[in-house]
C-alpha atoms as a PDB file:
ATOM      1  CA  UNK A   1      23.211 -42.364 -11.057  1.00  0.00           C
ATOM      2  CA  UNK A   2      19.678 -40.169 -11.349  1.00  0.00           C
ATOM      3  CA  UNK A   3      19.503 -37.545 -13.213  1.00  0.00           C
ATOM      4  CA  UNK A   4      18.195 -34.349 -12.072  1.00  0.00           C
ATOM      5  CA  UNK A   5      18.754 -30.892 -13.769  1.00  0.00           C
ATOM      6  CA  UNK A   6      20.110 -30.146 -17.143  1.00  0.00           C
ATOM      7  CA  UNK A   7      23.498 -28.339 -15.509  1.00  0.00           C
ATOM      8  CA  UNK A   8      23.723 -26.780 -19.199  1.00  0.00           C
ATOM      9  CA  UNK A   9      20.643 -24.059 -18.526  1.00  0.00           C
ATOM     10  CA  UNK A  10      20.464 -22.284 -15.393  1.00  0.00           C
ATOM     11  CA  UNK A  11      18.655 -23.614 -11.941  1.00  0.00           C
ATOM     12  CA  UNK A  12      15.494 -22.608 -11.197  1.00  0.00           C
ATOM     13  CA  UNK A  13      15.337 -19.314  -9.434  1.00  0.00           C
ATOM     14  CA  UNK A  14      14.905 -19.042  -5.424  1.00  0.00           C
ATOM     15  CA  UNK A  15      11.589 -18.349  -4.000  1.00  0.00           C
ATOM     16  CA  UNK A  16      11.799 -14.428  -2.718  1.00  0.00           C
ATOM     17  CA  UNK A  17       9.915 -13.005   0.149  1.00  0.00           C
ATOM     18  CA  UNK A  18       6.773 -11.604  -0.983  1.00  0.00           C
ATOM     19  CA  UNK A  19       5.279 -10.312   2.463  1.00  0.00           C
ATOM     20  CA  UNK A  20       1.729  -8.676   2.346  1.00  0.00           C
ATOM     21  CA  UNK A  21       0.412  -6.178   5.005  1.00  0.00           C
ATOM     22  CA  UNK A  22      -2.277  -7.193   6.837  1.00  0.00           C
ATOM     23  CA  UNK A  23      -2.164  -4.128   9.226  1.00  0.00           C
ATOM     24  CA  UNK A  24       0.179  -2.623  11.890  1.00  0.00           C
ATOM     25  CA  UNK A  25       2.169  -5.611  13.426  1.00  0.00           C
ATOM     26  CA  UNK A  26       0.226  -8.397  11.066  1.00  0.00           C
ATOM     27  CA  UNK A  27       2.279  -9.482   8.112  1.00  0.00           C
ATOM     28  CA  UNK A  28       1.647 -12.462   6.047  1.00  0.00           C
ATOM     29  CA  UNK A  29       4.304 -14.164   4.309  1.00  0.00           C
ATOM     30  CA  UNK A  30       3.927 -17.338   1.665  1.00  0.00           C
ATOM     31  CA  UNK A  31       6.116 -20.585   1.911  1.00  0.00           C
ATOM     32  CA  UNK A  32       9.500 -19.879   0.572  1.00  0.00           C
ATOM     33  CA  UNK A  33       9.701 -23.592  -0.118  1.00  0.00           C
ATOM     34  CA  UNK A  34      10.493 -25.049  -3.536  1.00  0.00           C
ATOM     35  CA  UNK A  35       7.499 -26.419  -3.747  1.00  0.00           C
ATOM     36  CA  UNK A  36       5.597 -22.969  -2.848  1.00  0.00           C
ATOM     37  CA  UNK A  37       2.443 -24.220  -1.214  1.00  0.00           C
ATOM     38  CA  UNK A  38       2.167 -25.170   2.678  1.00  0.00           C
ATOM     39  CA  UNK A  39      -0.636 -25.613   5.608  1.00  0.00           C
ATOM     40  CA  UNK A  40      -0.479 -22.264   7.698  1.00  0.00           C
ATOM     41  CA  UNK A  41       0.941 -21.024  10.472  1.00  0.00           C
ATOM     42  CA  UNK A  42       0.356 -18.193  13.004  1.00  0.00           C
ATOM     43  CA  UNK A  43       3.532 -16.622  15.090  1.00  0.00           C
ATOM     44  CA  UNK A  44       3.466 -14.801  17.681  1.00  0.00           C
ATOM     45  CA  UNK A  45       6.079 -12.262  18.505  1.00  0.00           C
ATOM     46  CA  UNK A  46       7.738  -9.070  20.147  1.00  0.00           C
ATOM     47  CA  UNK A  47       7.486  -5.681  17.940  1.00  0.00           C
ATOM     48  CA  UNK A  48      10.870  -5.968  15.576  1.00  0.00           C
ATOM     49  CA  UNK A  49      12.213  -4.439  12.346  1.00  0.00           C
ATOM     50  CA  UNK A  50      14.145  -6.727  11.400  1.00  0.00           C
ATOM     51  CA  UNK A  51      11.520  -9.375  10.711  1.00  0.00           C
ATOM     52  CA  UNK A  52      11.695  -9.681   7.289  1.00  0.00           C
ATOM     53  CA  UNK A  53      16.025  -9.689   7.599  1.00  0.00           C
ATOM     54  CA  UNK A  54      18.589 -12.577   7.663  1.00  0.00           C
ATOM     55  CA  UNK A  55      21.612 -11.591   9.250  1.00  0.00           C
ATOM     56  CA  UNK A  56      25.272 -13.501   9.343  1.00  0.00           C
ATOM     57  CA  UNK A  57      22.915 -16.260   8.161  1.00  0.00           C
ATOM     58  CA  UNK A  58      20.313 -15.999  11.332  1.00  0.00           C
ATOM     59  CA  UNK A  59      16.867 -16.010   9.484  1.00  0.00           C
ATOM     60  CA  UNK A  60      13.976 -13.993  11.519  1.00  0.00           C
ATOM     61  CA  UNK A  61      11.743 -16.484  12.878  1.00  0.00           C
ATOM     62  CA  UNK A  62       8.820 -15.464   9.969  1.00  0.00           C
ATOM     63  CA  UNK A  63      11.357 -16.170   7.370  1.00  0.00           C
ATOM     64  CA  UNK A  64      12.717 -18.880   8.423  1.00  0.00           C
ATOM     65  CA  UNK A  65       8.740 -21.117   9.351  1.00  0.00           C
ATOM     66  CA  UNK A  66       8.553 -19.744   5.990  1.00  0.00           C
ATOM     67  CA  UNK A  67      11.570 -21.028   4.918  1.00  0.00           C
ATOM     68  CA  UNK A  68      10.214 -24.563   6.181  1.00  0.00           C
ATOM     69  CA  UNK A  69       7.236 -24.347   3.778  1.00  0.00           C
ATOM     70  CA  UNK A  70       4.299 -22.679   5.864  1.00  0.00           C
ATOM     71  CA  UNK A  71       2.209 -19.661   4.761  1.00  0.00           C
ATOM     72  CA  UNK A  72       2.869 -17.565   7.891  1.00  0.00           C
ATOM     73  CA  UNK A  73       1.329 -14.969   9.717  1.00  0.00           C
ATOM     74  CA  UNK A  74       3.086 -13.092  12.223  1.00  0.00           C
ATOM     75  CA  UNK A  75       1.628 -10.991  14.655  1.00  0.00           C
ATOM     76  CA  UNK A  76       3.653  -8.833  16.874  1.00  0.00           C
ATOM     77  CA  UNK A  77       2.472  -7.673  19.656  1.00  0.00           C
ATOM     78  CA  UNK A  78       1.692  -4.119  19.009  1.00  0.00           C
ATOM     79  CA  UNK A  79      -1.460  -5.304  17.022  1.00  0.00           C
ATOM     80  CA  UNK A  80      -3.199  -7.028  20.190  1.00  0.00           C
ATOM     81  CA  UNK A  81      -4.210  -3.245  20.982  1.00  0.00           C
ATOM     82  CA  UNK A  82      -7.212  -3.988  18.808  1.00  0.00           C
ATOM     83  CA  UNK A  83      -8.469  -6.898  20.622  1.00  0.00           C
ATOM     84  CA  UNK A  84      -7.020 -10.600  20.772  1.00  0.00           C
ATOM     85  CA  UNK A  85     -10.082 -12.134  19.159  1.00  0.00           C
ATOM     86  CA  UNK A  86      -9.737  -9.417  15.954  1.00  0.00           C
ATOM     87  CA  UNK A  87      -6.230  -9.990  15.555  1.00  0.00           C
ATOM     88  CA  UNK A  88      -6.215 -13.237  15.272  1.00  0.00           C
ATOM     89  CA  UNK A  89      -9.753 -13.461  13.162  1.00  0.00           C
ATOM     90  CA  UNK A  90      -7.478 -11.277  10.608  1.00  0.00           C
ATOM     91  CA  UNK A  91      -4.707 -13.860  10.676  1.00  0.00           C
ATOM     92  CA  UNK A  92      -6.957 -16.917  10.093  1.00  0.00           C
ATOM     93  CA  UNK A  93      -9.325 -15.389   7.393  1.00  0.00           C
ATOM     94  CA  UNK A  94      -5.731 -13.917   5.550  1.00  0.00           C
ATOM     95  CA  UNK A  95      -4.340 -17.445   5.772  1.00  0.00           C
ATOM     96  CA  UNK A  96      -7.776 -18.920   4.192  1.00  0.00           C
ATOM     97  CA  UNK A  97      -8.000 -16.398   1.452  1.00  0.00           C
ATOM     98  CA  UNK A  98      -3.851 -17.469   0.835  1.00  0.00           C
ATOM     99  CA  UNK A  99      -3.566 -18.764  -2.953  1.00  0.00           C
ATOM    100  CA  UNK A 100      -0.176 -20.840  -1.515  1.00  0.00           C
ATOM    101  CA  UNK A 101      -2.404 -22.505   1.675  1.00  0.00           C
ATOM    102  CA  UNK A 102      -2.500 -26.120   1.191  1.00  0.00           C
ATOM    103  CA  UNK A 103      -4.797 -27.422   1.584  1.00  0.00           C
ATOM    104  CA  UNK A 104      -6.855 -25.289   1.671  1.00  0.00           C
ATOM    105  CA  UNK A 105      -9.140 -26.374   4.394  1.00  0.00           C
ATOM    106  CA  UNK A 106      -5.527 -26.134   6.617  1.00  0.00           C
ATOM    107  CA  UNK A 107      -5.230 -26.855  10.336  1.00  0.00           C
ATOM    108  CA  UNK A 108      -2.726 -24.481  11.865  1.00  0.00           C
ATOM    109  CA  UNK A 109      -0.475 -23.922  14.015  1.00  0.00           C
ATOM    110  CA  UNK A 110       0.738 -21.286  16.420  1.00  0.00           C
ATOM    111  CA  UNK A 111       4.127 -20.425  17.882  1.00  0.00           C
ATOM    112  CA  UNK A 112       4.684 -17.452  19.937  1.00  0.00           C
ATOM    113  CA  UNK A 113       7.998 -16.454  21.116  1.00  0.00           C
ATOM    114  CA  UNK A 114       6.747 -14.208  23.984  1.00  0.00           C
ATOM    115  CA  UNK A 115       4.282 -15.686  27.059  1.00  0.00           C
ATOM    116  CA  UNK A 116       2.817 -12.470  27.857  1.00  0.00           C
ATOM    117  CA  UNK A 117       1.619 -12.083  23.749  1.00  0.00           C
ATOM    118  CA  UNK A 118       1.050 -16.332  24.164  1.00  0.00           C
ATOM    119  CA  UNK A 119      -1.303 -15.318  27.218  1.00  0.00           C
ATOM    120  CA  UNK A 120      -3.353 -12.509  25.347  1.00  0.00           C
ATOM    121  CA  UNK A 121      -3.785 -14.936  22.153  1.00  0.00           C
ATOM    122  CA  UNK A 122      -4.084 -17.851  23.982  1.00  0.00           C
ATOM    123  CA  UNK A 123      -8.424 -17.393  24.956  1.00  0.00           C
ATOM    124  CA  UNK A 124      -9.179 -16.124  21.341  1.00  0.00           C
ATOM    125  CA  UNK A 125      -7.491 -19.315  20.338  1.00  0.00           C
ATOM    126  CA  UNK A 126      -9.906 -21.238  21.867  1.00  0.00           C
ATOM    127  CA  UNK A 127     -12.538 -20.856  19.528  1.00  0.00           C
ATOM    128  CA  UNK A 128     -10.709 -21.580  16.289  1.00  0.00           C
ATOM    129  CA  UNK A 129     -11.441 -25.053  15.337  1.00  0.00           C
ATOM    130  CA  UNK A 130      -8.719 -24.874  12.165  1.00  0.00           C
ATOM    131  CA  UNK A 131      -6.225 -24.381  15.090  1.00  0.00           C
ATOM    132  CA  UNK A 132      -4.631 -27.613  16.234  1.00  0.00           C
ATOM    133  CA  UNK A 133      -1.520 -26.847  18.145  1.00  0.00           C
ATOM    134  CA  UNK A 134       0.481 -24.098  20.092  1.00  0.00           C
ATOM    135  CA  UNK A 135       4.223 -23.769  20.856  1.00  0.00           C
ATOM    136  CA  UNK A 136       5.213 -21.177  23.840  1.00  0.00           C
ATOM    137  CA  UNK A 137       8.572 -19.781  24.865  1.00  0.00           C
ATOM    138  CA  UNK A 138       8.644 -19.229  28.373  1.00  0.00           C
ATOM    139  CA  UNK A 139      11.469 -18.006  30.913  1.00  0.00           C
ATOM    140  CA  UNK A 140      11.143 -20.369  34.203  1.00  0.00           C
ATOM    141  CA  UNK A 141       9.448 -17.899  36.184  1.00  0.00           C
ATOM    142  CA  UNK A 142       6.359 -17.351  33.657  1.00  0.00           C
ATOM    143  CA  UNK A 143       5.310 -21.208  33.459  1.00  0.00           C
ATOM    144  CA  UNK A 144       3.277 -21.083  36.002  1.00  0.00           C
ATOM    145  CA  UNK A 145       1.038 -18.059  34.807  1.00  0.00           C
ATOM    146  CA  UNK A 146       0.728 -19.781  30.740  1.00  0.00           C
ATOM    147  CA  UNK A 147      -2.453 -19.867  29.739  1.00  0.00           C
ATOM    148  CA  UNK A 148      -3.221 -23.229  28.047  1.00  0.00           C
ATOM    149  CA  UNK A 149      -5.973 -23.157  24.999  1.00  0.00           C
ATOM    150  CA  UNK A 150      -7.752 -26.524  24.664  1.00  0.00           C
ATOM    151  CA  UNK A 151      -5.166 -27.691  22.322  1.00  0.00           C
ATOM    152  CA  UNK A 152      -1.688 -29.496  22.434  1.00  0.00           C
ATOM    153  CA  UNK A 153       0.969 -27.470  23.701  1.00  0.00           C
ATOM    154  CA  UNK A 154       4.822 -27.972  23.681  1.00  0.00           C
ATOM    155  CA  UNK A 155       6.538 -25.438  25.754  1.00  0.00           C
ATOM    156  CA  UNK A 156      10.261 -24.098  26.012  1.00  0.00           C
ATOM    157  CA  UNK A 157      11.520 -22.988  28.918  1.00  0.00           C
ATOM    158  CA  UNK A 158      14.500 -21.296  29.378  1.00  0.00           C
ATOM    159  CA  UNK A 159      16.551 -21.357  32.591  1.00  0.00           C
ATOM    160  CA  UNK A 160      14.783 -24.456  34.162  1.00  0.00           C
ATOM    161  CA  UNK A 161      16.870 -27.719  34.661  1.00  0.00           C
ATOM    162  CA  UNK A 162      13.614 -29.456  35.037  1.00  0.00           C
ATOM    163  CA  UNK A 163      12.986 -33.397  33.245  1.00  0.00           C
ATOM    164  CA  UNK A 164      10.485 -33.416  30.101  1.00  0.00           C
ATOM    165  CA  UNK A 165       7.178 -33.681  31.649  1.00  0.00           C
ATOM    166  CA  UNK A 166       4.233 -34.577  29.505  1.00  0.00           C
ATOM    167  CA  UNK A 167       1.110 -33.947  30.827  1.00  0.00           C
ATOM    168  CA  UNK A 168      -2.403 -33.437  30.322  1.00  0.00           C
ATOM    169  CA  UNK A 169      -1.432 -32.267  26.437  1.00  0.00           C
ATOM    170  CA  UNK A 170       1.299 -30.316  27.459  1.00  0.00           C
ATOM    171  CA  UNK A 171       4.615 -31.305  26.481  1.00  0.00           C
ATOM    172  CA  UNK A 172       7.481 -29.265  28.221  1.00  0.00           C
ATOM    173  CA  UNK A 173      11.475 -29.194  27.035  1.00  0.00           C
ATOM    174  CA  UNK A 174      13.948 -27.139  30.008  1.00  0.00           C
ATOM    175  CA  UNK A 175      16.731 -25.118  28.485  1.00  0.00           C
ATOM    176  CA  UNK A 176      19.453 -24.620  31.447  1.00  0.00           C
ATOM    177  CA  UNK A 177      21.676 -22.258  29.820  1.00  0.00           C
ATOM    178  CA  UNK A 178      18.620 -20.451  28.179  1.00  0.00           C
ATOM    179  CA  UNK A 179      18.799 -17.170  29.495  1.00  0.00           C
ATOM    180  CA  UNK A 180      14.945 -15.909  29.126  1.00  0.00           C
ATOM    181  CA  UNK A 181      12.445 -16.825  26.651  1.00  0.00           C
ATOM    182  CA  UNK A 182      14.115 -14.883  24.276  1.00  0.00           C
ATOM    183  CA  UNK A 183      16.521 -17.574  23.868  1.00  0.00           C
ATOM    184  CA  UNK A 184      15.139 -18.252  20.185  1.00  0.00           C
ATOM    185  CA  UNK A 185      14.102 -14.922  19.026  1.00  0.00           C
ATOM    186  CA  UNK A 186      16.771 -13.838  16.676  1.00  0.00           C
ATOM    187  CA  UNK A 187      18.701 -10.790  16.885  1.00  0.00           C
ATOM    188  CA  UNK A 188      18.011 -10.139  20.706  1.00  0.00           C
ATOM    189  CA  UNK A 189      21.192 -10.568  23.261  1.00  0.00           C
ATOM    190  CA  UNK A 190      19.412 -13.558  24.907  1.00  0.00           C
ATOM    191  CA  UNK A 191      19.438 -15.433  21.316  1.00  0.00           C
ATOM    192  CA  UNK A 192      20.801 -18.829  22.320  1.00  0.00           C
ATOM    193  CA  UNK A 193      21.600 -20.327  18.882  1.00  0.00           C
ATOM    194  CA  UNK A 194      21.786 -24.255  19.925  1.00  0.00           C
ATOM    195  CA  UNK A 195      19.194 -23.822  22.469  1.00  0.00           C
ATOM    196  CA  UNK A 196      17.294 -21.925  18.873  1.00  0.00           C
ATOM    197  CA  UNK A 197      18.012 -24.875  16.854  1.00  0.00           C
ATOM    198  CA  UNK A 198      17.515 -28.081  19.408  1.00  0.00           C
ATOM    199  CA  UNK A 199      14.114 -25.967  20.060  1.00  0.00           C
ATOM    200  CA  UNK A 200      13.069 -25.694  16.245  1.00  0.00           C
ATOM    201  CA  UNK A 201      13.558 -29.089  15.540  1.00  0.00           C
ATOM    202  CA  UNK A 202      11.454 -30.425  18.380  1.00  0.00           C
ATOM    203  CA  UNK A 203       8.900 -27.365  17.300  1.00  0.00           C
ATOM    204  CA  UNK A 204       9.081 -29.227  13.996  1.00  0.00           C
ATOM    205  CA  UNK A 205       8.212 -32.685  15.136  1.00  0.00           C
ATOM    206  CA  UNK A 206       5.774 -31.858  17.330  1.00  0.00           C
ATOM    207  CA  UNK A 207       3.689 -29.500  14.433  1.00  0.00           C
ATOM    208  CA  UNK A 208       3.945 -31.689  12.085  1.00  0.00           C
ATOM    209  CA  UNK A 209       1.686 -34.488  13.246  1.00  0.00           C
ATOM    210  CA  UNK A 210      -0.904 -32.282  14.278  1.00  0.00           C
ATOM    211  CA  UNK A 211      -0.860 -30.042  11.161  1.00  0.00           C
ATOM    212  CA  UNK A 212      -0.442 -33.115   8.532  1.00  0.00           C
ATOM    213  CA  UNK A 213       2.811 -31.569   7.276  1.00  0.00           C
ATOM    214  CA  UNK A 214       4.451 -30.109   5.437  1.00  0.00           C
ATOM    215  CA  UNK A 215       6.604 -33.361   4.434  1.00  0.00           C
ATOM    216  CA  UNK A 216       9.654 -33.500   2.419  1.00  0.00           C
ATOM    217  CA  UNK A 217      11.383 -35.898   0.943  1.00  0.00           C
ATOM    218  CA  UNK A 218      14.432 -35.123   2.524  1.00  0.00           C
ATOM    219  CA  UNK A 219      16.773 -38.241   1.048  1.00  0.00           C
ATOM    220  CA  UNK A 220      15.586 -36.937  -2.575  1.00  0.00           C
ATOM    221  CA  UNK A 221      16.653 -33.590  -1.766  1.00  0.00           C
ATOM    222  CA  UNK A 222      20.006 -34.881  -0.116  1.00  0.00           C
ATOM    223  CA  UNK A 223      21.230 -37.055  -3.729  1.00  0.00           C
ATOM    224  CA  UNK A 224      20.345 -34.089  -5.617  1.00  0.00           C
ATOM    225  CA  UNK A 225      23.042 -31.922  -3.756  1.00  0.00           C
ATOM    226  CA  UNK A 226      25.189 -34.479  -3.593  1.00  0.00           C
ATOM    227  CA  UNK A 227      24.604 -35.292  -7.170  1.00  0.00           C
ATOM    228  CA  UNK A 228      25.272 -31.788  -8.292  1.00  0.00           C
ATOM    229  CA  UNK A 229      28.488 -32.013  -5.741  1.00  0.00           C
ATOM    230  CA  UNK A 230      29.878 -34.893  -6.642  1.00  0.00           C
ATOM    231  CA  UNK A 231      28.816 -35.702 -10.025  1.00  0.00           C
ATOM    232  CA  UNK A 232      27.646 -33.017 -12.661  1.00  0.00           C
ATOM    233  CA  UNK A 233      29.762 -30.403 -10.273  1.00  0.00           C
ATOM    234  CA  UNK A 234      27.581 -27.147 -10.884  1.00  0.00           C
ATOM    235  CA  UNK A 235      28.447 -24.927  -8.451  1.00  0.00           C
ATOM    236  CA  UNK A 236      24.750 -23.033  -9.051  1.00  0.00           C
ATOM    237  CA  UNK A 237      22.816 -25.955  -9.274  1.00  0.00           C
ATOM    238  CA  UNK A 238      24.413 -27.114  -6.081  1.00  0.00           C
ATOM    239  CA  UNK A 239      23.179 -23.877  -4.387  1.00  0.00           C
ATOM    240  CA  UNK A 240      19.815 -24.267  -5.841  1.00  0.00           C
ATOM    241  CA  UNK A 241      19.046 -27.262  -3.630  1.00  0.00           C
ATOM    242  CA  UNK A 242      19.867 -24.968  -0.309  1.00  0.00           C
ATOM    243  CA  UNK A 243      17.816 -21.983   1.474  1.00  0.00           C
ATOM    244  CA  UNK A 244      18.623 -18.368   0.895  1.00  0.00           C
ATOM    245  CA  UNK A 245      21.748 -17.791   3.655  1.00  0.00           C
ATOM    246  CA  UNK A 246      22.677 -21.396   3.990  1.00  0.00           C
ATOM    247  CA  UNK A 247      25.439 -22.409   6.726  1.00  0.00           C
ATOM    248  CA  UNK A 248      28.063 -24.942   5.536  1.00  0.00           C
ATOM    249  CA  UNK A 249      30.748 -26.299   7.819  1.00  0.00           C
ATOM    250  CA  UNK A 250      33.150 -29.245   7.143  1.00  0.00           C
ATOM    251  CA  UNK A 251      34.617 -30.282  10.655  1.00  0.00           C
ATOM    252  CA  UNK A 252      37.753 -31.626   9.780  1.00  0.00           C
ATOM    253  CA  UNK A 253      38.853 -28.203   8.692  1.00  0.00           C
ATOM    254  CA  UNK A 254      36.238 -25.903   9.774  1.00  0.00           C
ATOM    255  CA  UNK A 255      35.778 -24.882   5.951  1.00  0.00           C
ATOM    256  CA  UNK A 256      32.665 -23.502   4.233  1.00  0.00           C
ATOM    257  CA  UNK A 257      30.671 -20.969   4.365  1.00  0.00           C
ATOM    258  CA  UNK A 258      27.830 -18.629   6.068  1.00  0.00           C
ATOM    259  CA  UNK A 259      25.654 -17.183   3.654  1.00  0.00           C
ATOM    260  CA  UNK A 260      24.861 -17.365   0.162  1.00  0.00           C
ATOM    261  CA  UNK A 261      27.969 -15.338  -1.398  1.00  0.00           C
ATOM    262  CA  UNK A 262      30.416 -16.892   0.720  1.00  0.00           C
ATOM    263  CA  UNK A 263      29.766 -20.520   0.525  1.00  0.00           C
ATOM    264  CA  UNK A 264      29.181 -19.898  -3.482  1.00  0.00           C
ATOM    265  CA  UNK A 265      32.688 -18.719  -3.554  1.00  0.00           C
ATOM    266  CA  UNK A 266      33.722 -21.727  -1.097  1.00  0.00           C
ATOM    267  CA  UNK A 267      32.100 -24.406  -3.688  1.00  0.00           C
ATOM    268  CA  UNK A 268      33.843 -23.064  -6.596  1.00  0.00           C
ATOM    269  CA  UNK A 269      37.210 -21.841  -5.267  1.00  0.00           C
ATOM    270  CA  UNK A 270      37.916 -24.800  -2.700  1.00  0.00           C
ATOM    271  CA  UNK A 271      35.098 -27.671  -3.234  1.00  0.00           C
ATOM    272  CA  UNK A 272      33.773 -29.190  -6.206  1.00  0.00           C
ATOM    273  CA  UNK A 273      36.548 -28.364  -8.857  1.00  0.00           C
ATOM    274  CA  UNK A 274      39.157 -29.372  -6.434  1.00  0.00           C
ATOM    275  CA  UNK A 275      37.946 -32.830  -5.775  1.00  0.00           C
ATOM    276  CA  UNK A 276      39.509 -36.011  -7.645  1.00  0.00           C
ATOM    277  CA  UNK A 277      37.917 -37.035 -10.902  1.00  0.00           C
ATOM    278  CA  UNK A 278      37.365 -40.556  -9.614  1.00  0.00           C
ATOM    279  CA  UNK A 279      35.256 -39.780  -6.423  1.00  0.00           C
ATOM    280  CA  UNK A 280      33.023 -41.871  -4.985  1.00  0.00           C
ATOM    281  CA  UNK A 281      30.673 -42.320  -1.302  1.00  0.00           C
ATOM    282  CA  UNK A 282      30.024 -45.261  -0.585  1.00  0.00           C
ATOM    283  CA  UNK A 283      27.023 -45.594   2.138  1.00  0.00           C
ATOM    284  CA  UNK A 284      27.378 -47.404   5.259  1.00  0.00           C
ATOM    285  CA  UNK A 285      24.160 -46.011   7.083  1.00  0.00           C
ATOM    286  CA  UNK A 286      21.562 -43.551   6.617  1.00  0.00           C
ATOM    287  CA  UNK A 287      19.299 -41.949   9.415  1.00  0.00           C
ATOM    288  CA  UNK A 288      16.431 -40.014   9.006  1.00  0.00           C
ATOM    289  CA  UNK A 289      15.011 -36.656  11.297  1.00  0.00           C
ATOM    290  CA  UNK A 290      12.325 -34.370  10.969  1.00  0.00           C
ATOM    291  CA  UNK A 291      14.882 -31.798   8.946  1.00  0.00           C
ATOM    292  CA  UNK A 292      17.626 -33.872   8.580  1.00  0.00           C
ATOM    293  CA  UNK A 293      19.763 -36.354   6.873  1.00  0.00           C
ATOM    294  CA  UNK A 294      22.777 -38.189   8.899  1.00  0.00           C
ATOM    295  CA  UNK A 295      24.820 -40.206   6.606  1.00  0.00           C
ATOM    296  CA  UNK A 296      27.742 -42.559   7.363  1.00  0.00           C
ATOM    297  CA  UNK A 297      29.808 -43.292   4.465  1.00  0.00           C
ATOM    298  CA  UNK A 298      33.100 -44.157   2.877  1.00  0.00           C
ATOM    299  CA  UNK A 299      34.756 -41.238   1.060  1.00  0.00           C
ATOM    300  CA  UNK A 300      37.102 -43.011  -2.013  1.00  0.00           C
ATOM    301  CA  UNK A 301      39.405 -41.097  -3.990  1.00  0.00           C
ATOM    302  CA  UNK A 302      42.676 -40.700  -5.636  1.00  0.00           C
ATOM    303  CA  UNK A 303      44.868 -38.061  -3.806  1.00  0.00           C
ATOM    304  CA  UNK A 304      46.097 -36.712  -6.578  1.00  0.00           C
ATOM    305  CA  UNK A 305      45.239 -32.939  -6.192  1.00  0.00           C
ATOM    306  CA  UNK A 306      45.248 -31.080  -2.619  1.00  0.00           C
ATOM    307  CA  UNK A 307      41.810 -31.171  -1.330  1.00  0.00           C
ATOM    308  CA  UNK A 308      41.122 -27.880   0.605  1.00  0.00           C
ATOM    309  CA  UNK A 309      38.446 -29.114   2.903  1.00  0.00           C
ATOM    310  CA  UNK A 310      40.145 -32.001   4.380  1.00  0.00           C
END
């Protein structure tokens, strides 16, 4: 079995949101990653509030792309009043001048959760060499009108049952039950949080490639939990290897936890003290996504205490 942290001393500390000002509507925000460093990303969305908030463990979209080890810029759409080409020279030269941007020479990425701010960015785009790819969120009846900007585009489209077309660098997902574009912007009554999910995943694999990462090694990342679940049993070391608000459900009983303070108490009062001494997983398969780990295994273990979450 690996070792990973002395469970003696105390885990590292999480990354915290350090978000910088730009100017009204223009916020940049470093990776919240582990690691710490990331390529960057631009995102594009409606005026909000709450964009720095995580609520019943919903991230905003900036923290969460930060969350995923980016150095983000968001740009809501109150700042296009001075001029696309401006607003998004401030965002590029802010994510150059970034001590966490790596590398440093980046190629980017933009996301915008609104096609009328997608439209407006879309030409000043066009000129930006370090920009190599663009996600939209589109209701059906705007995908006509979306501008395109010389670069590979995935689009989501809410209330179309159309097939995935890919075409002429445009890649486009349909989203039946979405009921506008705002299907993935958190916090608003459209927020559709499967259609969110299915939508960030593909968002994922399609940046990725384009933007030469970031990459994880997600398997490492998986034994460590497990490790510290299983084996050592820290409750805080376990919650080291997780986000901020994490979201922890165990289907045969619907037991865990949303959010930090929760699931902490759901580890310690129900989890890893409760399971028998002799444990074991066995692995029967493993697959691999682009932010996620399915495993198949064989849980062993004396019943000799009552185990909460099954």
């Amino acid at each position: 079995m690996p070792v990973y942290a002395d469970i003696t001393k105390p885990p590292a500390p999480l990354p915290q949101p350090k978000p910088q000002s730009l100017g009204e509507g223009i916020t940049l925000l470093p990776p919240l990653s582990r690691l710490g460093r990331g390529p960057g990303l631009i995102i594009l969305t409606e005026e909000s509030e709450k964009h720095l908030q995580i609520i019943e463990g919903v991230p905003s979209a900036l923290i969460k792309w930060a969350e995923e080890g980016y150095a983000v810029v968001e740009i809501q759409g109150k700042a296009f009043s001075r001029g696309a080409k401006e607003v998004i020279g401030v965002a590029l030269e802010a994510l150059s001048n970034c001590d966490k941007l790596e590398p440093k020479n980046s190629k980017v990425g933009v996301v915008a959760y609104d096609p009328k701010i997608w439209s407006q960015a879309a030409r000043a785009l066009l000129g930006s060499p370090n920009v190599v790819g663009g996600v939209v969120y589109a209701s059906a009846t705007d995908e006509d009108k979306l501008e395109t900007c010389g670069v590979p585009v995935l689009r989501h489209v809410a209330g179309s049952s159309a097939i995935t077309k890919k075409e002429d660098g445009v890649t486009t997902y349909s989203y039946a039950n979405g009921k506008s574009f705002r299907m993935a912007t958190p916090f608003d009554k459209d927020f559709d949080y499967w259609a969110e999910s299915l939508s960030h995943t593909r968002n994922l694999t399609f940046l990725k490639p384009l933007m030469g990462g970031p990459y994880f090694d997600l398997e490492r990342i998986w034994d460590e939990h497990t490790y510290y679940e299983f084996a050592d049993r820290s409750v805080e070391h376990t919650m080291s290897t997780m986000v901020d608000q994490p979201y922890v459900n165990h289907v045969p009983t619907l037991t865990g936890g949303i959010g930090r303070g929760p699931l902490t108490e759901f580890y310690r009062g129900h989890f890893i003290f409760q399971n028998s001494v002799d444990t074991e997983l066995e692995l029967i398969s493993r697959t691999m996504g682009i932010d996620r780990v399915v495993d198949e295994f064989i849980y062993k273990f004396t019943h000799d205490a009552t185990v909460d979450w099954l």
